[in-house]
Protein backbone atom coordinates (compact mmCIF):
# COMPACT_ATOMS: atom_id res chain seq x y z
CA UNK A 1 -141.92 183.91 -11.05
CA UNK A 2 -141.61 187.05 -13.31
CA UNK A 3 -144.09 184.95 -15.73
CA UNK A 4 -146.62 184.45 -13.32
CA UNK A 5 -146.35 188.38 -11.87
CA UNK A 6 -146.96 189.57 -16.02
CA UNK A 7 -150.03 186.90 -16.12
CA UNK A 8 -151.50 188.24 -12.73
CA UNK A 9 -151.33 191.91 -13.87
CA UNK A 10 -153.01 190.91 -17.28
CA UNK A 11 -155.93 189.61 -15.22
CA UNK A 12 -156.28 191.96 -12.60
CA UNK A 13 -156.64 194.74 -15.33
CA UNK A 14 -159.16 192.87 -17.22
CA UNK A 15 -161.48 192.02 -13.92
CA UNK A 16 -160.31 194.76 -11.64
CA UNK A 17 -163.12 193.98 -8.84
CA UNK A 18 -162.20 190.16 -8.54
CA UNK A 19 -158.92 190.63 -8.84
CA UNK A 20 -159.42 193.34 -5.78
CA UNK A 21 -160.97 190.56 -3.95
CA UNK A 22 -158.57 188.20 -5.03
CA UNK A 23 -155.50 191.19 -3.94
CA UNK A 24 -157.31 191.29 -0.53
CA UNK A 25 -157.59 187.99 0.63
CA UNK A 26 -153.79 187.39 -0.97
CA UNK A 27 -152.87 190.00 1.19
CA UNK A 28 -154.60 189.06 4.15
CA UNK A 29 -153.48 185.91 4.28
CA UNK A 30 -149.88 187.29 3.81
CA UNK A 31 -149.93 188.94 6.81
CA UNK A 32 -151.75 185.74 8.75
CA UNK A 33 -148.53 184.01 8.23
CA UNK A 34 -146.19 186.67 8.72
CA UNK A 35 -147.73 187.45 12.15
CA UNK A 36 -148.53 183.98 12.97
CA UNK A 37 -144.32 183.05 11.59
CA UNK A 38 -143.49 185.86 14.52
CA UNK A 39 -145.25 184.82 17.18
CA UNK A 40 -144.68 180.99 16.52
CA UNK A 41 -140.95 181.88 17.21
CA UNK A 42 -141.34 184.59 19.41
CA UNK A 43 -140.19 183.63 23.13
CA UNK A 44 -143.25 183.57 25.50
CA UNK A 45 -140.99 185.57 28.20
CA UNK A 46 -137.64 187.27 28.13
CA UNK A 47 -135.29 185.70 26.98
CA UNK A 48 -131.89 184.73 28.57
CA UNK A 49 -128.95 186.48 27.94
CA UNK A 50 -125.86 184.64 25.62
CA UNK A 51 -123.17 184.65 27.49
CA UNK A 52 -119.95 182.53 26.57
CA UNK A 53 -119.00 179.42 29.38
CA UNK A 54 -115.67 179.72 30.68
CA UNK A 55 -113.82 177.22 32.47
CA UNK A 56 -115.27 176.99 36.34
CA UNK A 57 -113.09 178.40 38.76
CA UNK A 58 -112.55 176.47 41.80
CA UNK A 59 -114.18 177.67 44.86
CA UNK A 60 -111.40 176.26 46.89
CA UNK A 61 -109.34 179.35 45.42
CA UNK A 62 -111.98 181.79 45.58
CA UNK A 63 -112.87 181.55 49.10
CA UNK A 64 -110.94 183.08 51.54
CA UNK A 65 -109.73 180.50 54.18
CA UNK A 66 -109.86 182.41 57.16
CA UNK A 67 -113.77 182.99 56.75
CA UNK A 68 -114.21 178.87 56.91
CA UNK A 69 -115.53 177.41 59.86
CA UNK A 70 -114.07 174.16 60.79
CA UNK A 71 -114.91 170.74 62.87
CA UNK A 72 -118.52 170.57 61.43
CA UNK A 73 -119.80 167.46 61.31
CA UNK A 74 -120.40 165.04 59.27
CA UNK A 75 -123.44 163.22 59.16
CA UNK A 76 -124.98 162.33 55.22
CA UNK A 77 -124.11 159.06 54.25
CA UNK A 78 -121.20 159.03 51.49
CA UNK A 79 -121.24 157.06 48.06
CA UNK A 80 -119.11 155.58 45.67
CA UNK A 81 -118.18 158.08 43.28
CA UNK A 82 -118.72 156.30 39.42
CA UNK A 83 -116.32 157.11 36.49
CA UNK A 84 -117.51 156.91 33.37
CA UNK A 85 -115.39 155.08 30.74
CA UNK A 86 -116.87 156.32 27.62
CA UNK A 87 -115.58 158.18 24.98
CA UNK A 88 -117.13 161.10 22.47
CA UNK A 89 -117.59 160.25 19.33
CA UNK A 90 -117.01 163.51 17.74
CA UNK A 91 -118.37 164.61 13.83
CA UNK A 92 -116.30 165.94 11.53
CA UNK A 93 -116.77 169.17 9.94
CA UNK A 94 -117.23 166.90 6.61
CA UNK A 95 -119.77 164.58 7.89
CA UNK A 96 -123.44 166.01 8.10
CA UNK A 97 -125.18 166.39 11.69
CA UNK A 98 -127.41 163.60 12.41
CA UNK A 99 -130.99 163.92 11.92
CA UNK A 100 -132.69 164.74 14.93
CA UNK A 101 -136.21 164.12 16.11
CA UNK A 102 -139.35 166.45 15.96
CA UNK A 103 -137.08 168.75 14.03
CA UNK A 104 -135.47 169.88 17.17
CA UNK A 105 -132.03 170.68 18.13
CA UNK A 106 -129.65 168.08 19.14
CA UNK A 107 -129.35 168.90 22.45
CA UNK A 108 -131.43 171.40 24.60
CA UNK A 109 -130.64 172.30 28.23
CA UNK A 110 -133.40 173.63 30.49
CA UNK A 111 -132.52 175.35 33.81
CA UNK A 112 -136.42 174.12 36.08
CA UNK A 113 -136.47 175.82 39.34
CA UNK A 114 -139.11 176.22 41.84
CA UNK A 115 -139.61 179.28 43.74
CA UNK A 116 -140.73 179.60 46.66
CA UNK A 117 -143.56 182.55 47.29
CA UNK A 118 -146.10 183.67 45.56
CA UNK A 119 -144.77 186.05 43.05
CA UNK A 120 -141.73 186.33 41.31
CA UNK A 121 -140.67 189.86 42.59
CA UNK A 122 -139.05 188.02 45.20
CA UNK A 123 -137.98 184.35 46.38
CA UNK A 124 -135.42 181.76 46.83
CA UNK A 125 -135.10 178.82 44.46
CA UNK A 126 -135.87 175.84 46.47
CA UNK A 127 -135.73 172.99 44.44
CA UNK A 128 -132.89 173.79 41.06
CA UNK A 129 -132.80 171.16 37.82
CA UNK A 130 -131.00 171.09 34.40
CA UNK A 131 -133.08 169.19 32.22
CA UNK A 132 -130.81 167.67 29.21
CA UNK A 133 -133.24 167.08 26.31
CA UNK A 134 -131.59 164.28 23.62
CA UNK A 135 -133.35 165.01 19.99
CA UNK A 136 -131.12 162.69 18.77
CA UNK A 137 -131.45 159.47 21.00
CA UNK A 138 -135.36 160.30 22.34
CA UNK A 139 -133.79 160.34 25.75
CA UNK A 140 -134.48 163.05 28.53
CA UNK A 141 -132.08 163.48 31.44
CA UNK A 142 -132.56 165.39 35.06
CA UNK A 143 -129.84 166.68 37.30
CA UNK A 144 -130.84 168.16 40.50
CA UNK A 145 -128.17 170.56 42.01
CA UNK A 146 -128.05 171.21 45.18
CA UNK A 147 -129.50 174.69 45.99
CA UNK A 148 -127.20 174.75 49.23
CA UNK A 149 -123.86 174.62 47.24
CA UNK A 150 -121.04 177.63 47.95
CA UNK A 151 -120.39 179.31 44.28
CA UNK A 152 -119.51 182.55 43.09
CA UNK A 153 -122.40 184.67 41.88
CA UNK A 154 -121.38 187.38 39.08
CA UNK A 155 -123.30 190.30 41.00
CA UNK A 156 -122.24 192.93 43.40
CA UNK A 157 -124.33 194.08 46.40
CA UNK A 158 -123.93 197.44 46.92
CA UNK A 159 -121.66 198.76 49.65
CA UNK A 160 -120.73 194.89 50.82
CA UNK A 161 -118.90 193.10 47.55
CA UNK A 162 -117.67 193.94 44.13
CA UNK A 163 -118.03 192.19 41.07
CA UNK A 164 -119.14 188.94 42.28
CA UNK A 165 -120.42 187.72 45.81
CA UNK A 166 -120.13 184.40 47.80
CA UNK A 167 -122.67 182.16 48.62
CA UNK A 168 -125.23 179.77 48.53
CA UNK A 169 -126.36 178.58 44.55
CA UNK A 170 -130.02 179.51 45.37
CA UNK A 171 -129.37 183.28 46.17
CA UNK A 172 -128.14 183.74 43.08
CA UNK A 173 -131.52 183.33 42.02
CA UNK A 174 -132.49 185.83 45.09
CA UNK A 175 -130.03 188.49 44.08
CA UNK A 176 -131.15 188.31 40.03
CA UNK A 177 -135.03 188.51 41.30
CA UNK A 178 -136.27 192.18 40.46
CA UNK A 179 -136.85 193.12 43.81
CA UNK A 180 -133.55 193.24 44.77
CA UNK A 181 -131.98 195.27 41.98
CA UNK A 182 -128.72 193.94 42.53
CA UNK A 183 -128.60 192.50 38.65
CA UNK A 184 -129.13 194.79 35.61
CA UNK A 185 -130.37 191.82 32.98
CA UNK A 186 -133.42 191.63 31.44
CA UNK A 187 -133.42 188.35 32.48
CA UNK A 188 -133.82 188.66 35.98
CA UNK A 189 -133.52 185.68 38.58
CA UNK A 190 -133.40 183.07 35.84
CA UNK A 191 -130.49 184.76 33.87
CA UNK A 192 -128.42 185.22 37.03
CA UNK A 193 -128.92 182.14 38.21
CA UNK A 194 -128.09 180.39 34.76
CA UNK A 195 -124.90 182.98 34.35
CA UNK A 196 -123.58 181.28 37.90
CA UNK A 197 -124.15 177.67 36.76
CA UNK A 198 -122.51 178.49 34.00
CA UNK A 199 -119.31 179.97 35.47
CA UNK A 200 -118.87 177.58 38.22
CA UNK A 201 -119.66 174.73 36.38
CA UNK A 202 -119.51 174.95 32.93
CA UNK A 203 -123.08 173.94 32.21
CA UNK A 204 -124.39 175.32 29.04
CA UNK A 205 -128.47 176.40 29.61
CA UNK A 206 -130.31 177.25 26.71
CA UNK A 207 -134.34 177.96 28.13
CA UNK A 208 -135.64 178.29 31.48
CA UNK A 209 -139.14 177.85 33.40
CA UNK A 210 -139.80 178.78 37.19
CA UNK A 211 -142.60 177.78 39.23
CA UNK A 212 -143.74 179.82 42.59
CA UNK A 213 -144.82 177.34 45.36
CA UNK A 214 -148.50 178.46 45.06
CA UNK A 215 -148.66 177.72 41.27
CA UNK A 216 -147.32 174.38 42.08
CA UNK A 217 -149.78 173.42 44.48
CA UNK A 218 -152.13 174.20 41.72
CA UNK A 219 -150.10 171.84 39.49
CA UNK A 220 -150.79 168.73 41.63
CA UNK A 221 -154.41 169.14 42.79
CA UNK A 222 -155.41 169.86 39.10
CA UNK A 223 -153.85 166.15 38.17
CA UNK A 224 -155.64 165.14 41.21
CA UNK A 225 -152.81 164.88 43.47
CA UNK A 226 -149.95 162.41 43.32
CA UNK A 227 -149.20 158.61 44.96
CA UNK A 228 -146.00 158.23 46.01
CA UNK A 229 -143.66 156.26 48.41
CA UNK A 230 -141.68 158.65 51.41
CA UNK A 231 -138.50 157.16 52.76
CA UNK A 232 -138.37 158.93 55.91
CA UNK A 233 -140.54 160.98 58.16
CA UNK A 234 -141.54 164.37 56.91
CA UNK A 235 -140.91 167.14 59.85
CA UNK A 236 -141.73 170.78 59.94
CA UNK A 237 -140.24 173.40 62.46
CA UNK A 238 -142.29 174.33 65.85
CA UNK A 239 -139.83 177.32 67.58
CA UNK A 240 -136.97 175.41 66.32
CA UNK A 241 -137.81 172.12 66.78
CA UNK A 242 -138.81 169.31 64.70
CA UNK A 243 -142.60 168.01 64.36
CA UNK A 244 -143.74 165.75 62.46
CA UNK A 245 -145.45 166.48 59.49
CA UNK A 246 -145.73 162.95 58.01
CA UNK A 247 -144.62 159.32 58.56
CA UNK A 248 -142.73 157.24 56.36
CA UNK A 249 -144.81 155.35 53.86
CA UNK A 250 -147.10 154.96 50.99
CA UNK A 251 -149.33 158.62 50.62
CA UNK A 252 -151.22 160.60 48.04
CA UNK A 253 -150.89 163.99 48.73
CA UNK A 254 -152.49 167.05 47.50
CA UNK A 255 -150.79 169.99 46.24
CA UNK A 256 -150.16 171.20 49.93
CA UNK A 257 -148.79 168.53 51.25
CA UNK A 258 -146.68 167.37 48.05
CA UNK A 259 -145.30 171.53 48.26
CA UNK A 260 -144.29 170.83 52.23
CA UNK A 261 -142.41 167.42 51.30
CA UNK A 262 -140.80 169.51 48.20
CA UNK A 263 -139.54 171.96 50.75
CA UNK A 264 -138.70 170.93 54.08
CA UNK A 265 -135.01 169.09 55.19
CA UNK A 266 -135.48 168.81 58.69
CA UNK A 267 -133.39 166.01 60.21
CA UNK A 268 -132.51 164.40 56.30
CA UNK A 269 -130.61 167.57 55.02
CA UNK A 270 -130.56 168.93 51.33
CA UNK A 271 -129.84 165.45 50.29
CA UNK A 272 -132.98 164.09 51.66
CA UNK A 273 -134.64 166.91 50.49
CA UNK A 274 -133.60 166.72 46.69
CA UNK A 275 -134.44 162.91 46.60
CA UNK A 276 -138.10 163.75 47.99
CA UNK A 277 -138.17 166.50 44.82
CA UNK A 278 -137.07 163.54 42.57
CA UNK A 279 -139.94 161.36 43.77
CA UNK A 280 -142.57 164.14 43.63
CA UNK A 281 -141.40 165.08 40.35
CA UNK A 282 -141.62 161.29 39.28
CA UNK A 283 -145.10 160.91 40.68
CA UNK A 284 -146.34 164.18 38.56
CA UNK A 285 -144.99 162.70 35.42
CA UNK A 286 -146.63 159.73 35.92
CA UNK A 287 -149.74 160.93 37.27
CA UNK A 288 -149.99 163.46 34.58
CA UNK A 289 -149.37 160.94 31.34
CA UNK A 290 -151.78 158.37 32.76
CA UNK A 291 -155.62 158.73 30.39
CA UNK A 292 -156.91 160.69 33.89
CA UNK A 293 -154.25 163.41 33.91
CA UNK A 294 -154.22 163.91 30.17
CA UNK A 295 -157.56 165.23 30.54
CA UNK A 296 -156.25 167.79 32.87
CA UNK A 297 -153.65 168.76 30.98
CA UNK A 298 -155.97 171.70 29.14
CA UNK A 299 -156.01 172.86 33.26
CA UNK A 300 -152.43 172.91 33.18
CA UNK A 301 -152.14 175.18 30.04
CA UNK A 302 -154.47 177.46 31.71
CA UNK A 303 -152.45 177.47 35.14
CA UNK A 304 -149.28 178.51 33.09
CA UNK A 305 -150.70 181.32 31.43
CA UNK A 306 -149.50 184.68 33.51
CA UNK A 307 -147.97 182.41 36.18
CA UNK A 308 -145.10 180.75 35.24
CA UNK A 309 -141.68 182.24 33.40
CA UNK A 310 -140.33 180.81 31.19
CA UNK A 311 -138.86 181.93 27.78
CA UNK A 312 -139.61 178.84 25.45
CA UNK A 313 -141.15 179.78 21.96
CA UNK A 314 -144.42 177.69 20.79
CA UNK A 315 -142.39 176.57 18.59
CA UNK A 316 -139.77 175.13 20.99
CA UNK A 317 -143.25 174.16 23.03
CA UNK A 318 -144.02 172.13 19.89
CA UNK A 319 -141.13 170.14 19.97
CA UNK A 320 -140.90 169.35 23.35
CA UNK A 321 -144.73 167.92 23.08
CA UNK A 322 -143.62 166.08 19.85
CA UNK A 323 -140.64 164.57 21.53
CA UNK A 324 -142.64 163.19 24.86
CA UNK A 325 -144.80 161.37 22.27
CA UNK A 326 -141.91 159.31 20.47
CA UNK A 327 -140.04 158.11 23.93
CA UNK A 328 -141.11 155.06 26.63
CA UNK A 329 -141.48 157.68 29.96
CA UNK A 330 -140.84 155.10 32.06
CA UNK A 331 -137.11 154.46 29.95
CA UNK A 332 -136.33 157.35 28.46
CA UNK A 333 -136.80 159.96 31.12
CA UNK A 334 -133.48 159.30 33.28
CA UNK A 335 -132.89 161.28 36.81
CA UNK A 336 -129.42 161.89 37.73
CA UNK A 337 -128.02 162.35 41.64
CA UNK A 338 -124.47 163.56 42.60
CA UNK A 339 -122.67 161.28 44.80
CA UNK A 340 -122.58 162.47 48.13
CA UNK A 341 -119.03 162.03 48.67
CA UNK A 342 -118.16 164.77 46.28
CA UNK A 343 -120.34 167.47 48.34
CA UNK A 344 -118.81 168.17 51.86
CA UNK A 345 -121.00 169.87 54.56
CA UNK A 346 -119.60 173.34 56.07
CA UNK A 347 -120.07 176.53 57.36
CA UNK A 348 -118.74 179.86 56.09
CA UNK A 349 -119.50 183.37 56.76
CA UNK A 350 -121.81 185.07 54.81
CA UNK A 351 -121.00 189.11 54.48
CA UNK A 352 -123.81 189.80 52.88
CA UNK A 353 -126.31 188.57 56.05
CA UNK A 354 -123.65 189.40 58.50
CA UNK A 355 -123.81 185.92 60.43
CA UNK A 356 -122.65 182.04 59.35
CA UNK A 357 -124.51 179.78 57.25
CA UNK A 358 -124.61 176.18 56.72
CA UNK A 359 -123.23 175.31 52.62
CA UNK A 360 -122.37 171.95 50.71
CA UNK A 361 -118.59 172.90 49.48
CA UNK A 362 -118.15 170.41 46.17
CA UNK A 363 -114.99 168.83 45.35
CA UNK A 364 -114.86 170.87 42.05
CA UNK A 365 -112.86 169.07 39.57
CA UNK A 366 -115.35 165.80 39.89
CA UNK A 367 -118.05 168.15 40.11
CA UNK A 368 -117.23 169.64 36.49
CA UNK A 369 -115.86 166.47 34.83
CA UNK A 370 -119.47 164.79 35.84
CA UNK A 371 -121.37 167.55 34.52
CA UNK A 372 -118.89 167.68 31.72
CA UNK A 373 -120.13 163.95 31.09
CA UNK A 374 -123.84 164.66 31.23
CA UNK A 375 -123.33 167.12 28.77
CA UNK A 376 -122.25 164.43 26.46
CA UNK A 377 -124.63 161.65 27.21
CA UNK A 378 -122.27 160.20 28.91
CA UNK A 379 -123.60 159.97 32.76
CA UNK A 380 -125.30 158.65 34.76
């Protein structure tokens, strides 16, 4: 190096205006790759907050009992609960991490949610998913949780709790939102809501993207809307009582439509409602990597721009992309459900509205060890 710096001297003295030429472009180009070196690792939102998971606390212990309200009943269908029988296979310190693909990490958990509204001042997070990416195995895992579950949310509201408030998982993401004020993080919403996870559940999250109802609409009619197969009747809400919005069977819906099946749980609870997200969400994903929707996908890119958070670097972007290009979709991509026997329907008062609301109270310790197993490959 020294060699070459004496050599470049001796020429730039002897042809000082090429050698100015030569200086400028060196430089120039210099600072091309230092800028472009920032920005291709620079997250495209805030980012979220490190925070250290602690073992969950059970809600059973947290809650008070004399704010339960009993004899509610039950009417979801229950499930066999699965236990999984493998074991870890843990690397030593002297053996070498395996090589993962893309040049990603070996593991990378993404906390999806969609919002409902407009903006992102405000809004509840209808629809919740951790999204286990597998750099290792080329394998891509989704676990819905169910927005209506009781936790503990690390906030105070002024003049009503202190420290941390009960209630339902999706207003944590309500009490982070910036409208509120409640949380002080530059995260917002996302971090709040990722912070709870956490604490409750032990579930590491690393990035996070959140979709208003409005963009996602957008989402499906640029794809040209999905094809999918309903269970059950879709129903709205009429003063209170059900309508029907649309019968059981084979539909393609626009973005509309596919954003009122997303949302409503009339008469099929949460349950019903997160297995109608699951099959929307499977429709996009096929709709979108079929020769058709990759030609939309330079829509997409322009629908995300200003409209949806999310705190991934291009980089990070980059492997993602890489990574959908070296797995079977139809294999690799893996959806997750909780059993239904592990998530007991409830009411409990809520201080913070003043009046009772309806809440799925999990039976903790399964809750955590199966999330404790889907962190290591392990389930479903």
């Amino acid at each position: 190096m020294r060699h070459f710096l004496i050599k470049l001297m001796e020429y730039i003295n002897k042809v000082p205006i090429k050698s100015g030429i030569f200086a400028g472009l060196l430089l120039t180009f210099i600072m091309i790759v230092f800028f472009f070196a920032r920005w291709w690792n620079t997250p495209l939102g805030t980012e979220l907050e490190k925070i250290t998971v602690t073992p969950a606390k059970s809600m059973a212990q947290a809650v008070p009992e004399e704010t339960l309200i009993p004899d509610i009943e039950i009417t979801q269908e229950t499930g066999e609960t699965k236990t999984p029988t493998e074991t870890v296979s843990l690397f030593s310190s002297a053996t070498p991490p395996p090589e993962t693909l893309c040049g990603g990490p070996e593991t990378m958990y993404i906390l999806v949610t969609g919002v409902e509204g407009s903006n992102y001042i405000y809004g509840l997070s209808d629809a919740i998913r951790v999204v286990r990416v597998d750099f290792i195995n080329g394998k891509i895992t989704v676990l819905p949780l169910p927005r209506d579950m009781y936790v503990s949310i690390p906030v105070a509201v002024p003049g009503i709790t202190e420290t941390f408030t009960n209630g339902k998982l999706n207003q944590a993401y309500f009490y982070g939102s910036p409208g509120m004020g409640y949380y002080d993080g530059e995260d917002h919403a996302p971090g709040l809501l990722a912070i709870t996870i956490g604490q409750n559940y032990n579930l590491r999250i690393d990035q996070y993207i959140s979709v208003n109802t409005r963009i996602f609409q957008r989402m499906v009619d640029q794809i040209g809307g999905v094809s999918v197969y309903i269970p059950n009747d879709i129903y709205g809400h009429k003063f209170q009582e059900p309508v029907l919005y649309l019968k059981a069977g084979i539909h393609h819906l626009d973005g509309k439509q596919a954003e009122m099946v997303a949302r409503h749980r009339t008469l099929i609870g949460d349950f019903g409602r997160v297995r109608n997200q699951t099959i929307l969400f499977k429709a996009f994903i096929k709709a979108l990597f079929t020769p058709e929707g990759i030609k939309n996908v330079p829509g997409l890119i322009e629908i995300y721009q200003n409209n949806v958070l999310m705190d991934f670097t291009p980089n990070e972007i980059s492997k993602l992309l890489c990574l959908i290009t070296k797995i079977d979709i139809k294999n690799d991509i893996v959806f997750a459900e909780f059993p239904q026997n592990i998530l007991e329907e409830g009411r409990v008062y809520d201080e913070v509205q003043g009046s009772n609301m309806y809440v799925l109270f999990p039976d903790h310790d399964l809750m955590v060890g199966l999330i404790d197993d889907f962190q290591h490959g392990l389930w479903p």
